[in-house]
C-alpha atoms as a PDB file:
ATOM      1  CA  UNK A   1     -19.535   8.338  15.099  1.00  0.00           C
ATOM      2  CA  UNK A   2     -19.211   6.397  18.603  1.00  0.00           C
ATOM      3  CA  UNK A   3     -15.178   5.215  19.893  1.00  0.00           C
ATOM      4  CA  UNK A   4     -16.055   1.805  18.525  1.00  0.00           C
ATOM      5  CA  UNK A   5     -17.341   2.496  15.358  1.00  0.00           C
ATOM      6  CA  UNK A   6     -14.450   5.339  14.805  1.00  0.00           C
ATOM      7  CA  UNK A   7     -12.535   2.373  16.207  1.00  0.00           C
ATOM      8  CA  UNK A   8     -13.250   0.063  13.225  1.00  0.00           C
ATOM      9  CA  UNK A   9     -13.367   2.369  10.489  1.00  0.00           C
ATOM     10  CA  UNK A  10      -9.547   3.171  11.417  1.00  0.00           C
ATOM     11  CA  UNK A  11      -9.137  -0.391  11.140  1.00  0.00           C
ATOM     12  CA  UNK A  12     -10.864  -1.082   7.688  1.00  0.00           C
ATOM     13  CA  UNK A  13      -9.226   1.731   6.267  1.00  0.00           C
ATOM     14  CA  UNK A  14      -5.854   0.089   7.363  1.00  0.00           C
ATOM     15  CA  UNK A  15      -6.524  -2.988   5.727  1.00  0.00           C
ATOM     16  CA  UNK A  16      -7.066  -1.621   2.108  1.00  0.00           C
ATOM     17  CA  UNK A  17      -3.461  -0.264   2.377  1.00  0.00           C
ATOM     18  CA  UNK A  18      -1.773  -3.536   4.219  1.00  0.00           C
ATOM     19  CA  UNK A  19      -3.977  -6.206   1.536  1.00  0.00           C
ATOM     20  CA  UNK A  20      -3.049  -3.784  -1.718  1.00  0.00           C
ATOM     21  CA  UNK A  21       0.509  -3.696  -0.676  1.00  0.00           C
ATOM     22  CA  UNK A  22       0.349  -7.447   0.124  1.00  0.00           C
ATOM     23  CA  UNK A  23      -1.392  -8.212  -3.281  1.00  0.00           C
ATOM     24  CA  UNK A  24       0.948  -5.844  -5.121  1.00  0.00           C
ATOM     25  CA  UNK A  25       4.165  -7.677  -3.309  1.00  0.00           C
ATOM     26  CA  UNK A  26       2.753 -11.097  -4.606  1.00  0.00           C
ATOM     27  CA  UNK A  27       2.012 -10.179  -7.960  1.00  0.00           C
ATOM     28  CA  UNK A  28       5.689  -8.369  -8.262  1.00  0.00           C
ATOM     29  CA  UNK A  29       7.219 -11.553  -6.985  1.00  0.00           C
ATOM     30  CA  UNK A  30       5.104 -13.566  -9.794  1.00  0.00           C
ATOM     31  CA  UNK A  31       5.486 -11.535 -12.714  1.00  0.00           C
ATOM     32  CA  UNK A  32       9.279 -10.839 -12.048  1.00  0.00           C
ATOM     33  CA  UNK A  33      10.385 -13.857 -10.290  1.00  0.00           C
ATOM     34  CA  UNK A  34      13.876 -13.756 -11.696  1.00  0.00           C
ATOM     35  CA  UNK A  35      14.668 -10.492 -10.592  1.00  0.00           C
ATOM     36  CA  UNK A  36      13.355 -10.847  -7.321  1.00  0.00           C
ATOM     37  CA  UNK A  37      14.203 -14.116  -6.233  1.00  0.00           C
ATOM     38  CA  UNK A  38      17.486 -12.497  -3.897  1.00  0.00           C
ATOM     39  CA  UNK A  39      14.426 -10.018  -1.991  1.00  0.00           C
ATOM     40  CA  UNK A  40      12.102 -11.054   0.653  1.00  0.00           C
ATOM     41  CA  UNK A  41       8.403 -10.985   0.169  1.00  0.00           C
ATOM     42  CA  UNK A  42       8.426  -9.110   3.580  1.00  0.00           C
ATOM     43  CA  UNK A  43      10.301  -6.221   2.390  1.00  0.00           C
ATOM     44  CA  UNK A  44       8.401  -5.992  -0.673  1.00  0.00           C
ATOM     45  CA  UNK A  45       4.993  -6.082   0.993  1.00  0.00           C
ATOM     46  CA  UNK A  46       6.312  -3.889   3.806  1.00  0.00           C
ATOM     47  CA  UNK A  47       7.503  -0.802   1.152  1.00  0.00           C
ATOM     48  CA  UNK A  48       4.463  -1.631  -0.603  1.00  0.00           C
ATOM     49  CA  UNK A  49       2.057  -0.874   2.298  1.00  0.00           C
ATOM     50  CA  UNK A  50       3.602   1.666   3.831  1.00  0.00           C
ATOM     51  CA  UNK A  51       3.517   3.790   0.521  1.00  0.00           C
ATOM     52  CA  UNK A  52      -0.039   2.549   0.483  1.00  0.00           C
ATOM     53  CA  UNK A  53      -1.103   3.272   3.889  1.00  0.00           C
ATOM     54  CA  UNK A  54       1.093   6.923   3.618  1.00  0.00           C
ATOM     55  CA  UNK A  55      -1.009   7.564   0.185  1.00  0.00           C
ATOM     56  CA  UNK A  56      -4.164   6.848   1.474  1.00  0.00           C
ATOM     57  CA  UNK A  57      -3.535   9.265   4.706  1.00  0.00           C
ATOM     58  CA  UNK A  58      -2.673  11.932   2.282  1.00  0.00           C
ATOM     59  CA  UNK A  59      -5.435  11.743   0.487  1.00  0.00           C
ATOM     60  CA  UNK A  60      -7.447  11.753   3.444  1.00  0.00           C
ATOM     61  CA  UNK A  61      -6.179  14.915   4.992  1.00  0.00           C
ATOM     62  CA  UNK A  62      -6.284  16.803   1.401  1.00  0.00           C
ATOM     63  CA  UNK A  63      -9.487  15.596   0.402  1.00  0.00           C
ATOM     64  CA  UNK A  64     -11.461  15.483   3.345  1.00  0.00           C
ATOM     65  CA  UNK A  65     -12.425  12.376   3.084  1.00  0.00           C
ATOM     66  CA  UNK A  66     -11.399   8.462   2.559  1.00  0.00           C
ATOM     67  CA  UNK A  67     -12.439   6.476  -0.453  1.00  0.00           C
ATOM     68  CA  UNK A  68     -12.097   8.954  -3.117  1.00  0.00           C
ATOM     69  CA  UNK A  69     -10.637   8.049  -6.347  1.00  0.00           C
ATOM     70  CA  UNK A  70      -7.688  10.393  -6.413  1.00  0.00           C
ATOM     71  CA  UNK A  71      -6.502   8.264  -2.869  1.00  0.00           C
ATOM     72  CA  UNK A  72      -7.072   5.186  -4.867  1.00  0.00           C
ATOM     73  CA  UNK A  73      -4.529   6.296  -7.619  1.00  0.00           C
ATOM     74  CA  UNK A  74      -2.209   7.837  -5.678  1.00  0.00           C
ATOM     75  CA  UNK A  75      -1.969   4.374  -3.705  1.00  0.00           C
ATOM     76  CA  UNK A  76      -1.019   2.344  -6.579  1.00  0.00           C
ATOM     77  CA  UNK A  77       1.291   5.034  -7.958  1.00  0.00           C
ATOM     78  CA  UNK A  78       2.968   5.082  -4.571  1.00  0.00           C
ATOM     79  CA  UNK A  79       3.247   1.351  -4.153  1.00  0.00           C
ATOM     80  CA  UNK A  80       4.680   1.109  -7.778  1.00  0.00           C
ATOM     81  CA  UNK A  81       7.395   3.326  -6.800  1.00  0.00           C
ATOM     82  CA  UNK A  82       7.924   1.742  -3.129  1.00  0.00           C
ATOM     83  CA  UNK A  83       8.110  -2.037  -4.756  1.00  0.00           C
ATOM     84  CA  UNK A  84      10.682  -0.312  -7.551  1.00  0.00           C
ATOM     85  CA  UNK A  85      12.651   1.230  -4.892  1.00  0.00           C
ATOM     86  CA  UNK A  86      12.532  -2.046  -2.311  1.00  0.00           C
ATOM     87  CA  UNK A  87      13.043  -4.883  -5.798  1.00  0.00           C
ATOM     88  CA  UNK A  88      15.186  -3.284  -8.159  1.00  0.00           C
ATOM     89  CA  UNK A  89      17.721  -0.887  -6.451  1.00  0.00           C
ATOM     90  CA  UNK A  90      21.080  -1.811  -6.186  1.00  0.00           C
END
């Protein structure tokens, strides 16, 4: 793999994270609007990509690989947790 392709791969493998955190923010908002209405969609999309982007990383280095279905879960567990942690603490 060539700089520039190694270049976007690192980029497309970004995204996943920063869109499923940003989709998983939005749908938060929209299914608990009531509870949320006092937190910013920023923070809630930032928590939620981070633990996505984090998740997928770790996967990476323990699997060997991206794309595998054990990174995929252990994104959404991880965002779950980050947009619990970022909505509902005190």
């Amino acid at each position: 793999m060539g700089l520039l392709e190694g270049f976007w791969h690192g980029l497309n493998f970004m995204a996943v994270g920063l869109l499923a955190g940003c989709i998983a923010a939005a749908l938060a908002k929209a299914v608990w609007r009531r509870e949320l209405s006092g937190k910013p969609f920023i923070r809630l999309a930032a928590a939620a990509s981070v633990a996505a982007l984090l998740a997928l990383g770790l996967g990476w280095m323990l699997l060997g690989r991206d794309g595998r279905m054990a990174s995929y879960l252990a994104m959404v567990c991880a965002m779950a947790v980050a947009l619990a942690w970022a909505g509902f603490r005190r």
